[in-house]
PDB file of N, CA and C in Angstrom:
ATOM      1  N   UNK A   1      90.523  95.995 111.413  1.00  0.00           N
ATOM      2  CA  UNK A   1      90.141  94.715 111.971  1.00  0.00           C
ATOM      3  C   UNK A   1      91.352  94.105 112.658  1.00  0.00           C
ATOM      4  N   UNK A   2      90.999  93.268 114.050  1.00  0.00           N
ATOM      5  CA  UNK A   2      92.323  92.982 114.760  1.00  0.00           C
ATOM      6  C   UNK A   2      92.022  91.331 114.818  1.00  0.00           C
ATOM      7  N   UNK A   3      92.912  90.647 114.316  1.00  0.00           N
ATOM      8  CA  UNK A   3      92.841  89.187 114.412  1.00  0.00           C
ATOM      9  C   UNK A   3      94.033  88.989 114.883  1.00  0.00           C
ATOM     10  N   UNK A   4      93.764  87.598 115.889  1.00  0.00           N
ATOM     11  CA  UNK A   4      94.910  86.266 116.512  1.00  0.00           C
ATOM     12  C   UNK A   4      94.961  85.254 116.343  1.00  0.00           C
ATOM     13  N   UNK A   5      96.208  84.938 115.883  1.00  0.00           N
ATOM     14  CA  UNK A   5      96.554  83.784 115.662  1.00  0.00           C
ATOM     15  C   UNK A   5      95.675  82.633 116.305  1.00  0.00           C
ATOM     16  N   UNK A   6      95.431  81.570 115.672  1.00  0.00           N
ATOM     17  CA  UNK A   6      94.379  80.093 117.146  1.00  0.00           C
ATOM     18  C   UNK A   6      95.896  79.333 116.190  1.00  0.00           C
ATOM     19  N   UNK A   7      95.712  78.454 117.242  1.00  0.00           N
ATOM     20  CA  UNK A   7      96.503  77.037 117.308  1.00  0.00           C
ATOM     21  C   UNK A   7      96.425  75.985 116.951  1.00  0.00           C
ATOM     22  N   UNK A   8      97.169  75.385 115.221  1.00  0.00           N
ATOM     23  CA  UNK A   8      96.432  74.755 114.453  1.00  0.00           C
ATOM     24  C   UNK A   8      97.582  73.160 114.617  1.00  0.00           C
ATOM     25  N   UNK A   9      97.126  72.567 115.350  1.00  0.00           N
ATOM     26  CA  UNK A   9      98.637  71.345 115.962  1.00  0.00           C
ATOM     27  C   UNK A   9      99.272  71.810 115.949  1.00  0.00           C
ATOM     28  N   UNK A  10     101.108  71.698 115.491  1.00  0.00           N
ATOM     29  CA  UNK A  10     102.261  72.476 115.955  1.00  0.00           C
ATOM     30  C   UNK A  10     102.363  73.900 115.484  1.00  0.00           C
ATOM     31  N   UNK A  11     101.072  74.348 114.898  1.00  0.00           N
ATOM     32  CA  UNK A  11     101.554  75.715 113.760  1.00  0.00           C
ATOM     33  C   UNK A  11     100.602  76.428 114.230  1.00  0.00           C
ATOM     34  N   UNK A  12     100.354  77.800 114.112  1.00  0.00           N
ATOM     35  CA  UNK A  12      99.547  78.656 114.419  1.00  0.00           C
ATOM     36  C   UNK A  12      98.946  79.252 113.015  1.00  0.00           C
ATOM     37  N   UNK A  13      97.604  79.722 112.967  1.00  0.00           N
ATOM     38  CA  UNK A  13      96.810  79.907 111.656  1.00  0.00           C
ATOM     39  C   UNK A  13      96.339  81.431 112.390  1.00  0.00           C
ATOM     40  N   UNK A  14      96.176  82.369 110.805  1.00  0.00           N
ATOM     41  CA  UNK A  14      95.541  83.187 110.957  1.00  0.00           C
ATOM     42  C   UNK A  14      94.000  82.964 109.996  1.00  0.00           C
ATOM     43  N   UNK A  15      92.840  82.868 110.630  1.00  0.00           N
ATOM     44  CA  UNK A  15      91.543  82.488 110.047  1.00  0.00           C
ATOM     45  C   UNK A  15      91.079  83.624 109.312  1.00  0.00           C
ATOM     46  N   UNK A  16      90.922  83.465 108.211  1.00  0.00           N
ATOM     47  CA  UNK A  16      90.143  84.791 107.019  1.00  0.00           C
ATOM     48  C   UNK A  16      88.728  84.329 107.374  1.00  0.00           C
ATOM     49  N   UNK A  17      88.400  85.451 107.330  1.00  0.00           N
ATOM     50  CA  UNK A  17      86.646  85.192 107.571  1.00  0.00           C
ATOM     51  C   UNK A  17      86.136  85.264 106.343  1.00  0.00           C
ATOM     52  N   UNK A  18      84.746  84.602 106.269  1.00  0.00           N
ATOM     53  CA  UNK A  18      84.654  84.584 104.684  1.00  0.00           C
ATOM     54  C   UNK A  18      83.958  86.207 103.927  1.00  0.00           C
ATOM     55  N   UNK A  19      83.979  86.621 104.212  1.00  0.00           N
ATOM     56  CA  UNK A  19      83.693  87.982 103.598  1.00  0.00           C
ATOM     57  C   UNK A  19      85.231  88.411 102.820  1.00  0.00           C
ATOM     58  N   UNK A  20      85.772  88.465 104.051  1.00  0.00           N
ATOM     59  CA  UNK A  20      87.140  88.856 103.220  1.00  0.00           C
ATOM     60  C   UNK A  20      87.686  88.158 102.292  1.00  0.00           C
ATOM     61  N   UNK A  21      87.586  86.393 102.748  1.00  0.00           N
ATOM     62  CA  UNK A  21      87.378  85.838 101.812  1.00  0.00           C
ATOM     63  C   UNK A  21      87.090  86.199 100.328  1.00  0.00           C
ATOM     64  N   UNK A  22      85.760  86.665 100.210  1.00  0.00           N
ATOM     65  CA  UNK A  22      84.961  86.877  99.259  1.00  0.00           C
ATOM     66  C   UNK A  22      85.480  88.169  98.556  1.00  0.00           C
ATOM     67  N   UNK A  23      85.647  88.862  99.415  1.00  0.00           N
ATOM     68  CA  UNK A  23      86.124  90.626  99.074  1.00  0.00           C
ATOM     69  C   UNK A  23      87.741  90.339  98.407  1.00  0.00           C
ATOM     70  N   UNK A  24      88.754  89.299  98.678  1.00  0.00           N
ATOM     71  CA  UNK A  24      89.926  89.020  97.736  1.00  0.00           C
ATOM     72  C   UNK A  24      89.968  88.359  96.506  1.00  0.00           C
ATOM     73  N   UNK A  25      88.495  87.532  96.868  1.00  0.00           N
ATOM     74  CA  UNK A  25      88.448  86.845  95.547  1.00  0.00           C
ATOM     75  C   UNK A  25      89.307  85.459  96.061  1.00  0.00           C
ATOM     76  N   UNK A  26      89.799  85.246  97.175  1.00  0.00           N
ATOM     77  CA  UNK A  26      90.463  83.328  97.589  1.00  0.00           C
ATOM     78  C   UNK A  26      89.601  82.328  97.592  1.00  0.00           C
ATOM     79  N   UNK A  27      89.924  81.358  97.012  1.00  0.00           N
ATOM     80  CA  UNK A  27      89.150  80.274  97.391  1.00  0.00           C
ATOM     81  C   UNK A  27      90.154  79.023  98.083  1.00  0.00           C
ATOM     82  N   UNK A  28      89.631  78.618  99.216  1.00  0.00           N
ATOM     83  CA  UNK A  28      90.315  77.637  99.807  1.00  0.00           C
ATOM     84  C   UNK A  28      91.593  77.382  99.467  1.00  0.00           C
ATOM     85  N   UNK A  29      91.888  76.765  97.602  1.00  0.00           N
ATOM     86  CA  UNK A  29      92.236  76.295  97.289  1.00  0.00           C
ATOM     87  C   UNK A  29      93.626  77.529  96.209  1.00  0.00           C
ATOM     88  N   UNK A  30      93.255  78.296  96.730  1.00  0.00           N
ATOM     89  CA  UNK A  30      94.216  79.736  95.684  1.00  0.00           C
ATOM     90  C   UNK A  30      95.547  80.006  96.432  1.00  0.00           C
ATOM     91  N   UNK A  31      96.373  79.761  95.830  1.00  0.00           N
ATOM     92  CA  UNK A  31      98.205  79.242  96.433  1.00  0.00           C
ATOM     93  C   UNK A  31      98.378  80.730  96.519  1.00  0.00           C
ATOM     94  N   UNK A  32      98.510  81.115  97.861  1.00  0.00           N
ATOM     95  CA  UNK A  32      98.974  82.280  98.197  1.00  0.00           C
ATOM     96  C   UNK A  32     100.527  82.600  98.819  1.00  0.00           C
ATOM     97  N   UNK A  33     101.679  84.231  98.189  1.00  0.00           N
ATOM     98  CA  UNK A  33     102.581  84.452  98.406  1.00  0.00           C
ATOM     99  C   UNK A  33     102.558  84.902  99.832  1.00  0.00           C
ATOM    100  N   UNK A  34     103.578  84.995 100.605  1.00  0.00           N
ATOM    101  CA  UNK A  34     103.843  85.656 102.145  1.00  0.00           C
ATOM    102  C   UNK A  34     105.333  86.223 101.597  1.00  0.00           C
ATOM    103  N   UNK A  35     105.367  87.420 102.087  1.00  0.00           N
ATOM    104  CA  UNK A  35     106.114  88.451 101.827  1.00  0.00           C
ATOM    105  C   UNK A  35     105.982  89.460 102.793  1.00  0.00           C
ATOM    106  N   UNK A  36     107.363  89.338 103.292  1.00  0.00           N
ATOM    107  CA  UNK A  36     107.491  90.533 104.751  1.00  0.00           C
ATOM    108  C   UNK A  36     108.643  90.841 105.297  1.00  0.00           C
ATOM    109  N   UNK A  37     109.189  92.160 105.430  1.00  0.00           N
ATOM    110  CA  UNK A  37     110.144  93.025 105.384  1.00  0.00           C
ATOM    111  C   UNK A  37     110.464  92.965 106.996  1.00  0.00           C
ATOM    112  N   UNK A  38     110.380  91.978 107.567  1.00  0.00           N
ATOM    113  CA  UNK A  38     110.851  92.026 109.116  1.00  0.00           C
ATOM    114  C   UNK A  38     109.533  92.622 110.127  1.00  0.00           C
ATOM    115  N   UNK A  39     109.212  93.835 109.333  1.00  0.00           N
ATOM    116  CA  UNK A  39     108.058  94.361 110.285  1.00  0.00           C
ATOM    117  C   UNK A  39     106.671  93.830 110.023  1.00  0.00           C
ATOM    118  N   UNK A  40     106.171  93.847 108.215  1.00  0.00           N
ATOM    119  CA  UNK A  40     104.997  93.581 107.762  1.00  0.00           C
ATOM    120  C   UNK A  40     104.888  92.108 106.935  1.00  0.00           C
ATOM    121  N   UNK A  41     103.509  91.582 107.139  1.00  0.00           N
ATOM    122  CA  UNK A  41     103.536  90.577 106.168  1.00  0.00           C
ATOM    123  C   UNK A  41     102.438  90.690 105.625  1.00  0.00           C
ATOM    124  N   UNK A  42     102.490  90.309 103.933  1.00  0.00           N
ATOM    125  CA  UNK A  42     101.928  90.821 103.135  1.00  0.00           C
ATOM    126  C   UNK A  42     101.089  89.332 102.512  1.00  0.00           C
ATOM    127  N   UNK A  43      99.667  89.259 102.308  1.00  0.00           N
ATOM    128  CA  UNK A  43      99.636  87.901 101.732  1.00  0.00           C
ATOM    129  C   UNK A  43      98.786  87.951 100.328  1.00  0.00           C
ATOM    130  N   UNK A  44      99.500  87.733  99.290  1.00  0.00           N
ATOM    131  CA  UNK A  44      98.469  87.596  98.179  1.00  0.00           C
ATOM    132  C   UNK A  44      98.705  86.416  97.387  1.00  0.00           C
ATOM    133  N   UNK A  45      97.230  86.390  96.434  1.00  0.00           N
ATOM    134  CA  UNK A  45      97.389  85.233  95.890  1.00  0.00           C
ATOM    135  C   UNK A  45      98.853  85.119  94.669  1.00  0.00           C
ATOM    136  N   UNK A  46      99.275  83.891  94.672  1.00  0.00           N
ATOM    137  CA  UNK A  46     100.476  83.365  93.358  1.00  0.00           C
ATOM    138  C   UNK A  46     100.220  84.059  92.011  1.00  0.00           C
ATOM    139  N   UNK A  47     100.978  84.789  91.655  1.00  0.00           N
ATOM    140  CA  UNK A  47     100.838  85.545  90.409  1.00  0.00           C
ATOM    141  C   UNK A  47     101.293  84.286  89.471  1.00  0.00           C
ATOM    142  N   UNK A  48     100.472  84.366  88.093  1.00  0.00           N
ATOM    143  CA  UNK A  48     100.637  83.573  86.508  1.00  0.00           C
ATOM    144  C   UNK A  48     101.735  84.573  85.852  1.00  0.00           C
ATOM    145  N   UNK A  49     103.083  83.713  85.893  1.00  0.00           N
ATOM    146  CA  UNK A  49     104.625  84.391  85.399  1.00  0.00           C
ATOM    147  C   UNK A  49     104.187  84.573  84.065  1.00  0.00           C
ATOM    148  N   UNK A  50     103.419  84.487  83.367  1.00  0.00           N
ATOM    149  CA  UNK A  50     103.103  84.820  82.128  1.00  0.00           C
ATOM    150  C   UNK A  50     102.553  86.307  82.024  1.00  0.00           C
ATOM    151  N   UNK A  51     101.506  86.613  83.007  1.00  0.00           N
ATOM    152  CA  UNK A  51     100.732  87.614  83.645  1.00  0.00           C
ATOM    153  C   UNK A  51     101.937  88.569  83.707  1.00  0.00           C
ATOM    154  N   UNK A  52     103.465  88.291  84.991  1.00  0.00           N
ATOM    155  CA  UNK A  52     103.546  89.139  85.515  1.00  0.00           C
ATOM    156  C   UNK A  52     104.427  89.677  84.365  1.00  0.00           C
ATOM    157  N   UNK A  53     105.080  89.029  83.088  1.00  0.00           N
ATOM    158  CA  UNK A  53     105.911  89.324  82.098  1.00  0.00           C
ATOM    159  C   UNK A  53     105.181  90.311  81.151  1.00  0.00           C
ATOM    160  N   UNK A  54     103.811  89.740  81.086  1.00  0.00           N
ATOM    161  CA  UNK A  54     103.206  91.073  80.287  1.00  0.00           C
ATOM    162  C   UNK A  54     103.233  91.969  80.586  1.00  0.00           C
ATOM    163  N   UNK A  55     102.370  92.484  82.227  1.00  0.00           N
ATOM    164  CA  UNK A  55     102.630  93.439  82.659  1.00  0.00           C
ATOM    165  C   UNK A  55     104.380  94.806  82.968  1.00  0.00           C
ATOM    166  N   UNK A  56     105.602  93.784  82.963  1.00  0.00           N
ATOM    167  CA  UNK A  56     106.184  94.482  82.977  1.00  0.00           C
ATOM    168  C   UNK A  56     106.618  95.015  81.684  1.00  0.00           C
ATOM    169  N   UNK A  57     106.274  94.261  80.986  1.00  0.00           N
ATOM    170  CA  UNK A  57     106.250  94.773  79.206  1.00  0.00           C
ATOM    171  C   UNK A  57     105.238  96.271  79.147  1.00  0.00           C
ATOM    172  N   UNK A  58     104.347  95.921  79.293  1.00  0.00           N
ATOM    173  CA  UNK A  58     103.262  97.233  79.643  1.00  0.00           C
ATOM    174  C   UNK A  58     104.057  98.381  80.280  1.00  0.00           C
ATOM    175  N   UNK A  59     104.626  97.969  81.109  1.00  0.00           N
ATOM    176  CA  UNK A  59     104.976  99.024  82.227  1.00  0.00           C
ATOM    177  C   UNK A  59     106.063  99.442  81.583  1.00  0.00           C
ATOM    178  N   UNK A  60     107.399  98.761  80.901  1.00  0.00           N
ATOM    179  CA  UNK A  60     108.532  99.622  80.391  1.00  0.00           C
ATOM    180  C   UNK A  60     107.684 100.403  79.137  1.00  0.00           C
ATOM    181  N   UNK A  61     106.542 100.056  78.475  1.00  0.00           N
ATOM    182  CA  UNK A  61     106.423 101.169  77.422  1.00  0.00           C
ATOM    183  C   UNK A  61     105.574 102.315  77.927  1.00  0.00           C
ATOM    184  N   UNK A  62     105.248 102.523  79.049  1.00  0.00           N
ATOM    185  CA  UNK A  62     104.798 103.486  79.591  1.00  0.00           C
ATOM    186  C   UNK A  62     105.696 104.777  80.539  1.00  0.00           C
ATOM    187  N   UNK A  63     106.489 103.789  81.048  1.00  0.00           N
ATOM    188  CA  UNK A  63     107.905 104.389  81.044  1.00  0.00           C
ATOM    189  C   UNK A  63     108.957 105.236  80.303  1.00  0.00           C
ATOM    190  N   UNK A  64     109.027 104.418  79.044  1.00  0.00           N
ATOM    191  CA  UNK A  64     109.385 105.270  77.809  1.00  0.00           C
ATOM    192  C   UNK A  64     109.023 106.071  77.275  1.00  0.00           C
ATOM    193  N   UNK A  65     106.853 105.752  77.361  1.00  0.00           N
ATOM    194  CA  UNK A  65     106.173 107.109  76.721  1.00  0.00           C
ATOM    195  C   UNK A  65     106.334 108.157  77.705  1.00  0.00           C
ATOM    196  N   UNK A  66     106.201 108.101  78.536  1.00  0.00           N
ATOM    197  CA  UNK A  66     105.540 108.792  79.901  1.00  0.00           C
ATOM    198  C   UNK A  66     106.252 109.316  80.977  1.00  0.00           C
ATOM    199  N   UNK A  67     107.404 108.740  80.811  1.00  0.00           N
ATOM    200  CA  UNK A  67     108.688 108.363  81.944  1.00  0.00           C
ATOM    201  C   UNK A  67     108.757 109.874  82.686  1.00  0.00           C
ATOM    202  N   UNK A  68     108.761 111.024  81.768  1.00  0.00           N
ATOM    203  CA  UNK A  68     109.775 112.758  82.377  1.00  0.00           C
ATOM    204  C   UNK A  68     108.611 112.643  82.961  1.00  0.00           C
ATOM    205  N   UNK A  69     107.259 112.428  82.209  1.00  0.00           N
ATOM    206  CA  UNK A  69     105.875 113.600  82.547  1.00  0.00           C
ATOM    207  C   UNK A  69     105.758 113.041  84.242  1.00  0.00           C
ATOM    208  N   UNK A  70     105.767 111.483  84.335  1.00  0.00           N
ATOM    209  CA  UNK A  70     105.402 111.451  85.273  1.00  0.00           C
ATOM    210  C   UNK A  70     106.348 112.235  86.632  1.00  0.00           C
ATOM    211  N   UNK A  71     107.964 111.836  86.201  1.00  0.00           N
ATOM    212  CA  UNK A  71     109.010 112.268  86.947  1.00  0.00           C
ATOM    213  C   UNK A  71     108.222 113.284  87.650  1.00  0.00           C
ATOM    214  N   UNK A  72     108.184 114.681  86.447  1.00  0.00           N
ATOM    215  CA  UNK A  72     108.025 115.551  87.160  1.00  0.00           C
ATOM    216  C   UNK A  72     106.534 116.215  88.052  1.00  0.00           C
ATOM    217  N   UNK A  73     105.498 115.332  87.751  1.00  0.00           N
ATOM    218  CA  UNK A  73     104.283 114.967  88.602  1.00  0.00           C
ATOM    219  C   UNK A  73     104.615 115.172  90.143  1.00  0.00           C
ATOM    220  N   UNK A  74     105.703 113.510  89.764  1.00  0.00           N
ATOM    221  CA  UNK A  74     106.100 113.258  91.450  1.00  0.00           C
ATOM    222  C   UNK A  74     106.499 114.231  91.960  1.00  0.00           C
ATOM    223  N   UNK A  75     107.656 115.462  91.599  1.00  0.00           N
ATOM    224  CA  UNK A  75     108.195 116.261  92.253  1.00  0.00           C
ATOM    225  C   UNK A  75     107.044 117.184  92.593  1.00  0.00           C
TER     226      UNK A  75
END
């Protein structure tokens, strides 16, 4: 899908249509991150720092269990 910027007073908006809308799960009102490496920008909704602490808890003990097997997957 190819979208352009429209012209929102001094700022320019990119308009989500509501499907996609619907398909992210945003509502109007859902405080979203922008994140972009010079080339890409990335937009998702504000992660709950509580959320993202569990998860990396999750993730180092899977690491520890799992850590070689996966290593050597990747290779």
């Amino acid at each position: 899908m190819t979208k352009n910027l429209v012209k929102h007073g001094n700022s320019w908006a990119l308009v989500l249509d509501r499907p996609i809308m619907e398909l992210l799960q945003f509502e109007p009102e859902t405080p979203l991150e922008l994140i972009t490496n010079g080339d890409v920008l990335v937009v998702h909704p504000r992660r709950d720092p509580e959320r993202q602490k569990q998860f990396k808890v999750a993730l180092g003990k899977i690491n520890r269990k799992y850590g070689r097997t996966l290593k050597r997957l990747a290779e």
